[in-house]
N, C-alpha and C. Protein backbone atom coordinates (compact mmCIF):
# COMPACT_ATOMS: atom_id res chain seq x y z
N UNK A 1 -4.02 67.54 25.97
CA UNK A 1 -2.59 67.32 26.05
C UNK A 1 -2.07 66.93 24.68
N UNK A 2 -0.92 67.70 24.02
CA UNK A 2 -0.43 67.54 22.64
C UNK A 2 0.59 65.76 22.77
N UNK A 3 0.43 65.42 21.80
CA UNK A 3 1.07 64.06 21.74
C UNK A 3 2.81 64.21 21.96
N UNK A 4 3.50 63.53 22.47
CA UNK A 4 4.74 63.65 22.18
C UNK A 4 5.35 62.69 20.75
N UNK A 5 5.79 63.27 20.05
CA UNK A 5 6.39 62.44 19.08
C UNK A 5 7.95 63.22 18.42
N UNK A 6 9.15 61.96 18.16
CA UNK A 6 9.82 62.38 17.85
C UNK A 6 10.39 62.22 16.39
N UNK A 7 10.95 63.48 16.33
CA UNK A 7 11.85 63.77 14.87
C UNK A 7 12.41 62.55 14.32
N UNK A 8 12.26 62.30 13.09
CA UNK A 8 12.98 61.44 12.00
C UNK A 8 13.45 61.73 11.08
N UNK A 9 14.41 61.40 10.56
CA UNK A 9 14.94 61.41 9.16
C UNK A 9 16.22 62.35 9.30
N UNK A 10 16.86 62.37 8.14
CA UNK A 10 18.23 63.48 8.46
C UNK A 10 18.70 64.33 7.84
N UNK A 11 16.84 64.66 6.62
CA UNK A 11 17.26 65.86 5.70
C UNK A 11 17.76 67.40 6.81
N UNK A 12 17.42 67.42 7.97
CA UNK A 12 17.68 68.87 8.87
C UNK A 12 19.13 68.59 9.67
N UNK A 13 19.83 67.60 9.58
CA UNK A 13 20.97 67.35 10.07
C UNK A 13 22.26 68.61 9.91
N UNK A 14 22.88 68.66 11.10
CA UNK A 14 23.94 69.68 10.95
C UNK A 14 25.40 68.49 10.73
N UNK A 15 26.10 69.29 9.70
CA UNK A 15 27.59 68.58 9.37
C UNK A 15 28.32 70.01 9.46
N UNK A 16 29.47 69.57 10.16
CA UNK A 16 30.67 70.49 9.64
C UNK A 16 31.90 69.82 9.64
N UNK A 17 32.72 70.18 8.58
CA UNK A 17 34.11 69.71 8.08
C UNK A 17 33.85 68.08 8.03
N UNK A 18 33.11 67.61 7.50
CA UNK A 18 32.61 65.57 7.16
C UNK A 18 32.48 65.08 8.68
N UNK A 19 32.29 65.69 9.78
CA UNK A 19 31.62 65.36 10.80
C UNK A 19 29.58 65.77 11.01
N UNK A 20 28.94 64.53 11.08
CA UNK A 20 27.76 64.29 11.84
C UNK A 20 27.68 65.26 13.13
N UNK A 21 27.10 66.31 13.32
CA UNK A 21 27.03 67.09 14.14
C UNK A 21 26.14 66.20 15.62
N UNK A 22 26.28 65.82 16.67
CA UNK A 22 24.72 64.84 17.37
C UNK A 22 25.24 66.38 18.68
N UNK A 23 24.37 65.88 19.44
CA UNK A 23 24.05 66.85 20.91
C UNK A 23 23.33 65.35 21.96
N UNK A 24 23.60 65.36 23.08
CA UNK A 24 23.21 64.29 23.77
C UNK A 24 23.46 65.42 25.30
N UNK A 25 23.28 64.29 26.15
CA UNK A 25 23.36 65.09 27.72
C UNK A 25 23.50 63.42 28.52
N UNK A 26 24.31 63.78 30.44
CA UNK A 26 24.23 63.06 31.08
C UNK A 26 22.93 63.07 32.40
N UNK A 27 21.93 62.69 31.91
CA UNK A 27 21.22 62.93 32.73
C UNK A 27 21.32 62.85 34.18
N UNK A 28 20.83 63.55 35.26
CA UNK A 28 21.35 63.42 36.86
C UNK A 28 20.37 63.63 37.82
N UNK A 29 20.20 63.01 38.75
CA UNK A 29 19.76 63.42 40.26
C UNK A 29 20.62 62.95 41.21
N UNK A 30 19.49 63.72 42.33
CA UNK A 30 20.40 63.29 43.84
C UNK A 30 19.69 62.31 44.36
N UNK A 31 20.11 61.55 45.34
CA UNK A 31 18.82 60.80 45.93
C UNK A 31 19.88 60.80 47.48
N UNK A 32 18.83 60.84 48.20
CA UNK A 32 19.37 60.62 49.48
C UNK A 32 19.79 59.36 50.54
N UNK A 33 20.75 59.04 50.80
CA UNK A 33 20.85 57.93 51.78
C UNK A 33 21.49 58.44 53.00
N UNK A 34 21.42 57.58 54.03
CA UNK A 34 22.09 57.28 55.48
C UNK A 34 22.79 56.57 55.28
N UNK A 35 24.28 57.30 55.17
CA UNK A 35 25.33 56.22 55.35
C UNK A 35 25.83 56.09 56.66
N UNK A 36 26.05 56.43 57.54
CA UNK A 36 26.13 56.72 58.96
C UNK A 36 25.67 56.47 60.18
N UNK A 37 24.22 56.22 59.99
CA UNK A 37 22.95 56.09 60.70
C UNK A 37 22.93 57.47 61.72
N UNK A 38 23.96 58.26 61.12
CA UNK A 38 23.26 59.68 62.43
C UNK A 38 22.00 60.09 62.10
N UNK A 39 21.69 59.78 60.92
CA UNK A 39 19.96 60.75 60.93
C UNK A 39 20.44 61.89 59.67
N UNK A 40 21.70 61.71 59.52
CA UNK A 40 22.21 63.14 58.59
C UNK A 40 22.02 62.32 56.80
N UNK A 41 21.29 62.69 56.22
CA UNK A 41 20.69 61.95 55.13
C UNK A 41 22.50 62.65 53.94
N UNK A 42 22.91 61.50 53.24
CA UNK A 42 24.04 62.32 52.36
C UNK A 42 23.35 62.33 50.93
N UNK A 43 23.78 63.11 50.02
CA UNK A 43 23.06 62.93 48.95
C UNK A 43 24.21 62.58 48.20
N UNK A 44 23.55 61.44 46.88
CA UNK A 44 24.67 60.68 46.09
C UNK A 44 23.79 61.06 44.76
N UNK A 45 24.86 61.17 43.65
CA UNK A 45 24.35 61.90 42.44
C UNK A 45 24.34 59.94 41.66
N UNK A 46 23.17 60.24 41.05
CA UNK A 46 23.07 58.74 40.33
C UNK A 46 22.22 59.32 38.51
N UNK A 47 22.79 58.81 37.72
CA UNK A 47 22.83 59.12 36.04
C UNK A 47 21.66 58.46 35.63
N UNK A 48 21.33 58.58 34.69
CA UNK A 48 20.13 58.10 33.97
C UNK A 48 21.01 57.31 32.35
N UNK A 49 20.77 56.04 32.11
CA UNK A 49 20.66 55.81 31.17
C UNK A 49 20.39 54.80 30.35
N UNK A 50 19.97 54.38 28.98
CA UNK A 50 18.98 53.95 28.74
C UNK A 50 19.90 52.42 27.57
N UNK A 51 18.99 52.20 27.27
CA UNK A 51 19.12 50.81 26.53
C UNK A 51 19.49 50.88 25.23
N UNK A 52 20.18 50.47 24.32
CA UNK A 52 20.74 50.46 23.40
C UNK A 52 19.18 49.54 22.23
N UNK A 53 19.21 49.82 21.17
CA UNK A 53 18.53 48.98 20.25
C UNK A 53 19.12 48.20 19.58
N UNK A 54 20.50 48.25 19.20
CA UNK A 54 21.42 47.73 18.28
C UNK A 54 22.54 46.80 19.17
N UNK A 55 22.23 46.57 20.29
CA UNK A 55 22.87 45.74 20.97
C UNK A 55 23.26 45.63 22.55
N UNK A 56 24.26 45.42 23.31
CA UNK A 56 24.28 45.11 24.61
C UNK A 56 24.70 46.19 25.15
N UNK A 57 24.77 46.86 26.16
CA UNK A 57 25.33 48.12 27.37
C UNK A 57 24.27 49.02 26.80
N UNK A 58 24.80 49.98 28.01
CA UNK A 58 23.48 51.35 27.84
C UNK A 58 24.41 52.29 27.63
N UNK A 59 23.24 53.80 27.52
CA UNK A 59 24.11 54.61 26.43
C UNK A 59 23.13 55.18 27.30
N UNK A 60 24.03 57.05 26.65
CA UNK A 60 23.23 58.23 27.23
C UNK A 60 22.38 58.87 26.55
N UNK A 61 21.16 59.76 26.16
CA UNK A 61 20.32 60.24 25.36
C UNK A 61 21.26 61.09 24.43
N UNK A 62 21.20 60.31 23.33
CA UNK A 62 21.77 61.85 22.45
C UNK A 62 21.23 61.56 20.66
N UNK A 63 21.12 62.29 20.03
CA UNK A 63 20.87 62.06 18.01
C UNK A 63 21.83 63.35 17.84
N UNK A 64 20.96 63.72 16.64
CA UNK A 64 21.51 64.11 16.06
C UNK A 64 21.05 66.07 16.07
N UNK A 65 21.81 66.48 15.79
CA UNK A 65 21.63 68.24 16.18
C UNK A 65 21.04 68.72 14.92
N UNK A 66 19.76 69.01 15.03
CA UNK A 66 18.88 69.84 13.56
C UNK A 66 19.24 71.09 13.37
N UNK A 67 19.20 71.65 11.97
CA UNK A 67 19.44 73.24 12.01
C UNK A 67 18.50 74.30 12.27
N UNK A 68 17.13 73.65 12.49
CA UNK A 68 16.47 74.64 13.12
C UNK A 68 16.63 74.61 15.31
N UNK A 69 17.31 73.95 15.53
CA UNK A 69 17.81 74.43 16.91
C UNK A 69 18.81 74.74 17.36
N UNK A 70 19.58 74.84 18.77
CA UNK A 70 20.72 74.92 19.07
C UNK A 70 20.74 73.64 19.44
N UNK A 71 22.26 73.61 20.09
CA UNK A 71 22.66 72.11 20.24
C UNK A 71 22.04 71.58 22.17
N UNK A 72 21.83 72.89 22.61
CA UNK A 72 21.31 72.78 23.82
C UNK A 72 19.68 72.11 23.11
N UNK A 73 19.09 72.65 22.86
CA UNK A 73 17.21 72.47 22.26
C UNK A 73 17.73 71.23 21.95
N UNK A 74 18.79 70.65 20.81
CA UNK A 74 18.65 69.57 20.93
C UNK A 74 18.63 68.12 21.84
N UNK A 75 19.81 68.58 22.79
CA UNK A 75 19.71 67.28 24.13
C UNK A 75 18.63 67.54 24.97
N UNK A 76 17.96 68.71 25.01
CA UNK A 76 16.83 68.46 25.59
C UNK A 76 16.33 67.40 24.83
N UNK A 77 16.06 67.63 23.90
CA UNK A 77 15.19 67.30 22.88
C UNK A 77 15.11 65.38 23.00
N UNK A 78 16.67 65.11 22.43
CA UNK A 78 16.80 63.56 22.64
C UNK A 78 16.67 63.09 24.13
N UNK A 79 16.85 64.33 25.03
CA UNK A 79 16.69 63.41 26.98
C UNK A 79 14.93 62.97 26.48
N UNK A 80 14.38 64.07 26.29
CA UNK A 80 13.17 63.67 26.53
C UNK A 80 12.20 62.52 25.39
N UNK A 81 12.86 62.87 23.70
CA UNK A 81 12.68 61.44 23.01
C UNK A 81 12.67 60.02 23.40
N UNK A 82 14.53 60.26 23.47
CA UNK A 82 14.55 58.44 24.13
C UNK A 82 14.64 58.39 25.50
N UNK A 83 14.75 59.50 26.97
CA UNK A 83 14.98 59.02 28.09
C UNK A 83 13.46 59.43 28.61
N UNK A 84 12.75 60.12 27.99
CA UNK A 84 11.57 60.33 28.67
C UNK A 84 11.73 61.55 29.88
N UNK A 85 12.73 62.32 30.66
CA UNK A 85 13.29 62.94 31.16
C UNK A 85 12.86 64.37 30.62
N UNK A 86 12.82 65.27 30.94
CA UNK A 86 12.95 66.88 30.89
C UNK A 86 13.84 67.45 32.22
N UNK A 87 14.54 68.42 32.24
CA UNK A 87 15.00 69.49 33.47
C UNK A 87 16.19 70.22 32.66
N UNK A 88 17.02 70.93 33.68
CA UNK A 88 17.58 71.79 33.16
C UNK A 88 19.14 71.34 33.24
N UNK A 89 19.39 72.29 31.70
CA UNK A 89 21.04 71.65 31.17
C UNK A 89 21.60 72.71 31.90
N UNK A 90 22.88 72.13 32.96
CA UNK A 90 23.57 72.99 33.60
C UNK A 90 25.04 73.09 33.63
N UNK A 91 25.21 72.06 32.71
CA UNK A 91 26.65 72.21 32.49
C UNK A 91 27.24 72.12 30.94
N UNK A 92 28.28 72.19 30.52
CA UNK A 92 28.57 72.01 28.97
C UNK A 92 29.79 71.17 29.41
N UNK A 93 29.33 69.95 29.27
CA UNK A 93 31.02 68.87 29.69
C UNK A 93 31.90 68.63 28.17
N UNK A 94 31.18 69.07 27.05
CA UNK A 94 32.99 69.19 26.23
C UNK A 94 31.95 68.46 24.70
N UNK A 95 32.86 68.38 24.10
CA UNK A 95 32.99 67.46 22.83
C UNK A 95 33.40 66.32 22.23
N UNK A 96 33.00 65.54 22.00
CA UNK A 96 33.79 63.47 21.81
C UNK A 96 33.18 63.48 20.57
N UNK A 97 34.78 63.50 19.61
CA UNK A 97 34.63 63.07 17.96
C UNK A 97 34.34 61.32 18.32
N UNK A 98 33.62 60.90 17.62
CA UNK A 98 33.30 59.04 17.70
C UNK A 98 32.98 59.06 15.95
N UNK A 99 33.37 57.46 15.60
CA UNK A 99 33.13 57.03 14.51
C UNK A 99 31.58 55.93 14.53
N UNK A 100 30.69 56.16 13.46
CA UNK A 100 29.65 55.56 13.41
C UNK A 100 29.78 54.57 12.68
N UNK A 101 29.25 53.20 12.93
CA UNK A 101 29.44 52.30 11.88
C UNK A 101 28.05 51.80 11.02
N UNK A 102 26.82 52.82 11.67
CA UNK A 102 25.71 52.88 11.14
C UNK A 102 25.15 53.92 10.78
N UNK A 103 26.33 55.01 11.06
CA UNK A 103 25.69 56.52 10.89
C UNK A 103 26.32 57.15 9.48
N UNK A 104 26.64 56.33 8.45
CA UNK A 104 27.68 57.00 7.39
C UNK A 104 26.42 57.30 6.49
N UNK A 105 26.73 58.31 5.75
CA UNK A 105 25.94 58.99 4.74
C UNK A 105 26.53 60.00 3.50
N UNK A 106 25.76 60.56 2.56
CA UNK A 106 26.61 61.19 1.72
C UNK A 106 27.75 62.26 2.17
N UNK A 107 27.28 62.95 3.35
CA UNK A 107 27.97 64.25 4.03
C UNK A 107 28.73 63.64 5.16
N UNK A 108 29.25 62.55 5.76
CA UNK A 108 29.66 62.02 6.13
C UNK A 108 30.06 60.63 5.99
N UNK A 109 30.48 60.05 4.97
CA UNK A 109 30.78 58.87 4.63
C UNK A 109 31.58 57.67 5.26
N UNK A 110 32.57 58.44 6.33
CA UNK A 110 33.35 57.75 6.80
C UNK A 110 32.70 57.61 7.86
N UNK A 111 31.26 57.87 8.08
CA UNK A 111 30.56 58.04 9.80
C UNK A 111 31.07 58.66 10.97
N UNK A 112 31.90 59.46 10.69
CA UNK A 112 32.12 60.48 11.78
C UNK A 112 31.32 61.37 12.10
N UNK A 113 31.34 61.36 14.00
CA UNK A 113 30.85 62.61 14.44
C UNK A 113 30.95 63.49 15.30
N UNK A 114 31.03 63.93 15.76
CA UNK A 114 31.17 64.74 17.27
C UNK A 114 29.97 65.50 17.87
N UNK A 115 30.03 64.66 19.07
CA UNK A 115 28.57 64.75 20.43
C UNK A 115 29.57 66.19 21.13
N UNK A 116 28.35 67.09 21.30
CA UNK A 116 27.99 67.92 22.16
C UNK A 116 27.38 67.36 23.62
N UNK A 117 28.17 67.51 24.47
CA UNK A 117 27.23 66.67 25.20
C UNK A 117 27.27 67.47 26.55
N UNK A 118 26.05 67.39 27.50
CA UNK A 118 25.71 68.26 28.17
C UNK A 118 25.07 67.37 30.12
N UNK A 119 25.22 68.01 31.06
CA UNK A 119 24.68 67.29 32.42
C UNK A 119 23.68 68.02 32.62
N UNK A 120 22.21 67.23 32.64
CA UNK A 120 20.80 67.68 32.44
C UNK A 120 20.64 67.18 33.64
N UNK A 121 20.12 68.29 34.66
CA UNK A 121 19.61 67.83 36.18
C UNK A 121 18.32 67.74 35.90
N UNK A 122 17.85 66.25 36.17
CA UNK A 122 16.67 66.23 35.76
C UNK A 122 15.49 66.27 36.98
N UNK A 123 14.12 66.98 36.52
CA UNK A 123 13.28 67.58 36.85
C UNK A 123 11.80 66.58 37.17
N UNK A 124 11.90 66.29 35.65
CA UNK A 124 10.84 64.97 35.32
C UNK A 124 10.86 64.09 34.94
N UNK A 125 10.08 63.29 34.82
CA UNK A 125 10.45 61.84 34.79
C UNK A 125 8.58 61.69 33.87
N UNK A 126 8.63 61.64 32.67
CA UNK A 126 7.58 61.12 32.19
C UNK A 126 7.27 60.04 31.93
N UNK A 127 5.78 59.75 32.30
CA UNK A 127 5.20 58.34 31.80
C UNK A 127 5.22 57.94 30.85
N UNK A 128 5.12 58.60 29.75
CA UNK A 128 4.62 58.04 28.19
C UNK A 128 5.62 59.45 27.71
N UNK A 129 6.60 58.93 26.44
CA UNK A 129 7.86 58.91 25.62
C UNK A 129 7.52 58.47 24.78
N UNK A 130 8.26 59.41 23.28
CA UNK A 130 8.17 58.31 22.20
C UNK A 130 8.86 57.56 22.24
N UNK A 131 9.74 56.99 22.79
CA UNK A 131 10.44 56.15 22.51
C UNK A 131 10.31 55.17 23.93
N UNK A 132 9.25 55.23 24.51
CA UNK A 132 9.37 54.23 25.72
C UNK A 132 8.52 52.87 25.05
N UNK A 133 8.43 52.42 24.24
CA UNK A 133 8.03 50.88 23.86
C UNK A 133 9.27 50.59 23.22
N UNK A 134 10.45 51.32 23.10
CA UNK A 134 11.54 50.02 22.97
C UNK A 134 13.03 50.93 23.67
N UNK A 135 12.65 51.51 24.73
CA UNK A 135 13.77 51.84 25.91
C UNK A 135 13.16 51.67 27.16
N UNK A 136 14.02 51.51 27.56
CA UNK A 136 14.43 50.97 29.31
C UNK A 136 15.01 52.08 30.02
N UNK A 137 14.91 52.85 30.88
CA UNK A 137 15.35 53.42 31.76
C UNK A 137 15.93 53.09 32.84
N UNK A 138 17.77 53.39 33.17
CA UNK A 138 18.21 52.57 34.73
C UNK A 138 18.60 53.86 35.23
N UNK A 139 18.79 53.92 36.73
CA UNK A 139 19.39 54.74 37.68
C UNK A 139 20.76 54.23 38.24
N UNK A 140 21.84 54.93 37.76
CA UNK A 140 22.88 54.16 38.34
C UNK A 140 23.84 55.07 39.04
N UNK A 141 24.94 54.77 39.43
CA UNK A 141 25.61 55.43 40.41
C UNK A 141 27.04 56.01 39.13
N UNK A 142 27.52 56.80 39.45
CA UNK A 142 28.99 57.14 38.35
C UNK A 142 29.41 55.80 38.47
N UNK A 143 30.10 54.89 39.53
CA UNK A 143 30.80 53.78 38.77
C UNK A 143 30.48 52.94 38.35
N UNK A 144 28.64 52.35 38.23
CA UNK A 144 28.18 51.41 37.65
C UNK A 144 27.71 51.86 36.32
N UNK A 145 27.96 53.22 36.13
CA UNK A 145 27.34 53.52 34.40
C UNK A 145 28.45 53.69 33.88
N UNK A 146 29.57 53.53 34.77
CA UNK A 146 31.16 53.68 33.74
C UNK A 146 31.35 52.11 33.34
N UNK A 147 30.66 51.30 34.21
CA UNK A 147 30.75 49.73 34.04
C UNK A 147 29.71 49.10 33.55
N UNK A 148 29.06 49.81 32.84
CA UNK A 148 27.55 49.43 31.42
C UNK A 148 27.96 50.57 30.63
N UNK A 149 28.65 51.34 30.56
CA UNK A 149 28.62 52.37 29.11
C UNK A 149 29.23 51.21 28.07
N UNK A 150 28.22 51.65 26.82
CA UNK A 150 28.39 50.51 25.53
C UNK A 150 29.70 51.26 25.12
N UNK A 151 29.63 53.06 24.93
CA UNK A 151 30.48 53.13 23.28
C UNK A 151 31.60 54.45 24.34
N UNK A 152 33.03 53.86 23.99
CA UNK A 152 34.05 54.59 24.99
C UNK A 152 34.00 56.39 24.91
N UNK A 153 33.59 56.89 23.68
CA UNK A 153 33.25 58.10 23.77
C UNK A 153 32.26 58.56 24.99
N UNK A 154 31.55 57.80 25.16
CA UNK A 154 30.50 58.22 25.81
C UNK A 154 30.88 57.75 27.77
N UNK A 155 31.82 57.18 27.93
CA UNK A 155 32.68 56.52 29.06
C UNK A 155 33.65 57.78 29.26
N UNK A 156 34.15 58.42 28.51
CA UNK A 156 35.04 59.32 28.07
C UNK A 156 33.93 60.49 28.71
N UNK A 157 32.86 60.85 28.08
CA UNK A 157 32.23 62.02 28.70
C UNK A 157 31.63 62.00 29.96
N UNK A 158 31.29 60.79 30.40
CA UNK A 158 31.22 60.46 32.00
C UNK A 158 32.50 60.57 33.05
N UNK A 159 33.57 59.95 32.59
CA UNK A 159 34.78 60.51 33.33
C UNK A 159 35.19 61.74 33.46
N UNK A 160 35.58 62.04 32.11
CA UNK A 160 36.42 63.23 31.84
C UNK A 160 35.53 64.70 31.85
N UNK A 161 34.03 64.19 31.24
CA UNK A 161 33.81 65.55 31.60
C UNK A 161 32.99 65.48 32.83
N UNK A 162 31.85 64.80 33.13
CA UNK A 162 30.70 64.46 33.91
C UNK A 162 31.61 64.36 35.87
N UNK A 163 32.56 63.72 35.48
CA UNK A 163 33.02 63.35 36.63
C UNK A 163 33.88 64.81 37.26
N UNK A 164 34.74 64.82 36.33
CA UNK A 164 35.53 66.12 37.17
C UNK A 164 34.52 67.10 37.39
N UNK A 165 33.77 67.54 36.63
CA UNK A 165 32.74 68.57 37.22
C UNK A 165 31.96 68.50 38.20
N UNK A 166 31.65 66.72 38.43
CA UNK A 166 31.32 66.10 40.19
C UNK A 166 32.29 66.83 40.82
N UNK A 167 33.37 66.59 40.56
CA UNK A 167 34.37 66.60 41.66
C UNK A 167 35.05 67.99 41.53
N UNK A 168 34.77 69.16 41.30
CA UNK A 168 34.95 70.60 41.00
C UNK A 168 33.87 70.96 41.56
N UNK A 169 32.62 70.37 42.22
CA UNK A 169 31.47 70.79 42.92
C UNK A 169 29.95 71.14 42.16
N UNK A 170 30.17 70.88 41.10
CA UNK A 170 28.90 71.01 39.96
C UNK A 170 28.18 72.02 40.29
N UNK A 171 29.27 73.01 40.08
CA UNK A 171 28.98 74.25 39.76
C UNK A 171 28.34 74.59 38.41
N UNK A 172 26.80 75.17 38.30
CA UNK A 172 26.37 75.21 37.39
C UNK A 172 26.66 76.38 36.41
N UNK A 173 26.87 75.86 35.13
CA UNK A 173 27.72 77.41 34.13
C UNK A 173 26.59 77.77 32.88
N UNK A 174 25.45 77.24 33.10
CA UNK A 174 24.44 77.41 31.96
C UNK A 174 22.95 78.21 32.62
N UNK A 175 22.48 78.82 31.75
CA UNK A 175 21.05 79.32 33.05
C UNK A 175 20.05 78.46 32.99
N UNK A 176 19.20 78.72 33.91
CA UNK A 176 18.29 77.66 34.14
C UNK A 176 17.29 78.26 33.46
N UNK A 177 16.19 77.23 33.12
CA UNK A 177 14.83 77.05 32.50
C UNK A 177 14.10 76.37 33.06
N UNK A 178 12.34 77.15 33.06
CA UNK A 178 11.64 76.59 33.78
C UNK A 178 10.53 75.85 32.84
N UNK A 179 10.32 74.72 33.27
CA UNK A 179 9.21 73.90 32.18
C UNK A 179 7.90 74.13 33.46
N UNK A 180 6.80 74.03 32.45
CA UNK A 180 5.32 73.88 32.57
C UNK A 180 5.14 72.50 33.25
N UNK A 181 4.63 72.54 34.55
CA UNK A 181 4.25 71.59 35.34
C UNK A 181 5.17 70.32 35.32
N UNK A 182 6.39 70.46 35.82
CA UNK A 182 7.75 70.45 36.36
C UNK A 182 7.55 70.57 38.23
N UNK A 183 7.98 69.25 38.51
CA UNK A 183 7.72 68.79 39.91
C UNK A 183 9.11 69.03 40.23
N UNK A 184 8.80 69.77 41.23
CA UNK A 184 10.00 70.23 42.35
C UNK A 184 11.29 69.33 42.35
């Protein structure tokens, strides 16, 4: 089994017009409950997301978009870095320009960037992540991750895009991909 390890540094970084290019995703499942007690199980969609390093609330998987991928390869890429997660990206919920106050650099100085950000129905759930000795993984419901999202961009892509596409029937607009020993 090949090691998982993730990308560093930001000589492969994409910029356009003094924006930080990142790609991220809202990770998702269903899980089933009885709300009713008929026996008729309902399914409730609950998000994945993870722990901040730099301070308090949780955040969704996302870095930064390299130029040797697309911006899809990339939120795979960060679900499965920092959320430990793999499955398939099935929706494209939009774009959120955000300002960085740790992300400024020569090609972006003022730390601007704009997330690509994407709803990854997720598939797997791995044990060992590079980044699982300093993230946390929670399962939460849409209104308790609108009530822990740290940074409003990212509150912004849970409502505005994540949510109406709940509520438009999450209809999927991307094709699917199948990963290597990927549990049902």
């Amino acid at each position: 089994m090949s090691e998982l390890v993730a990308r560093t540094g930001r000589h492969q970084q994409r910029y356009e017009d003094g924006y930080r290019l990142i790609a991220g995703c809202i990770p998702f499942k269903y899980r089933n409950v009885e709300e009713d007690g008929s026996g008729t199980p309902e399914k409730i969609v609950e998000v994945l997301m993870i722990n901040s390093n730099s301070g308090p609330g949780l955040l969704f998987p996302k870095g930064g978009w390299e130029n040797d991928e697309t911006a899809e390869e990339a939120a795979e890429r960060e679900a499965m870095e920092e959320a430990g997660v793999r499955g398939d990206l099935v929706h494209f919920l939009g774009c959120y320009p955000f300002k960085s106050k740790t992300l400024q650099d020569e090609f972006s100085p003022e730390g601007l960037c704009r997330a690509a950000m994407y709803a990854l129905h997720v598939k797997e759930e791995l044990d060992c992540w590079p980044e699982k000795s300093h993230r946390e993984r929670s399962w939460l419901t849409i209104p308790e991750a609108i009530e822990c999202c740290r940074h409003v961009w990212m509150r912004e892509a849970l409502e505005k895009g994540f949510t109406k596409w709940y509520t438009d029937g999450m209809v999927g607009t991307l094709p699917k991909k199948d990963f290597p020993n990927s549990s049902p």
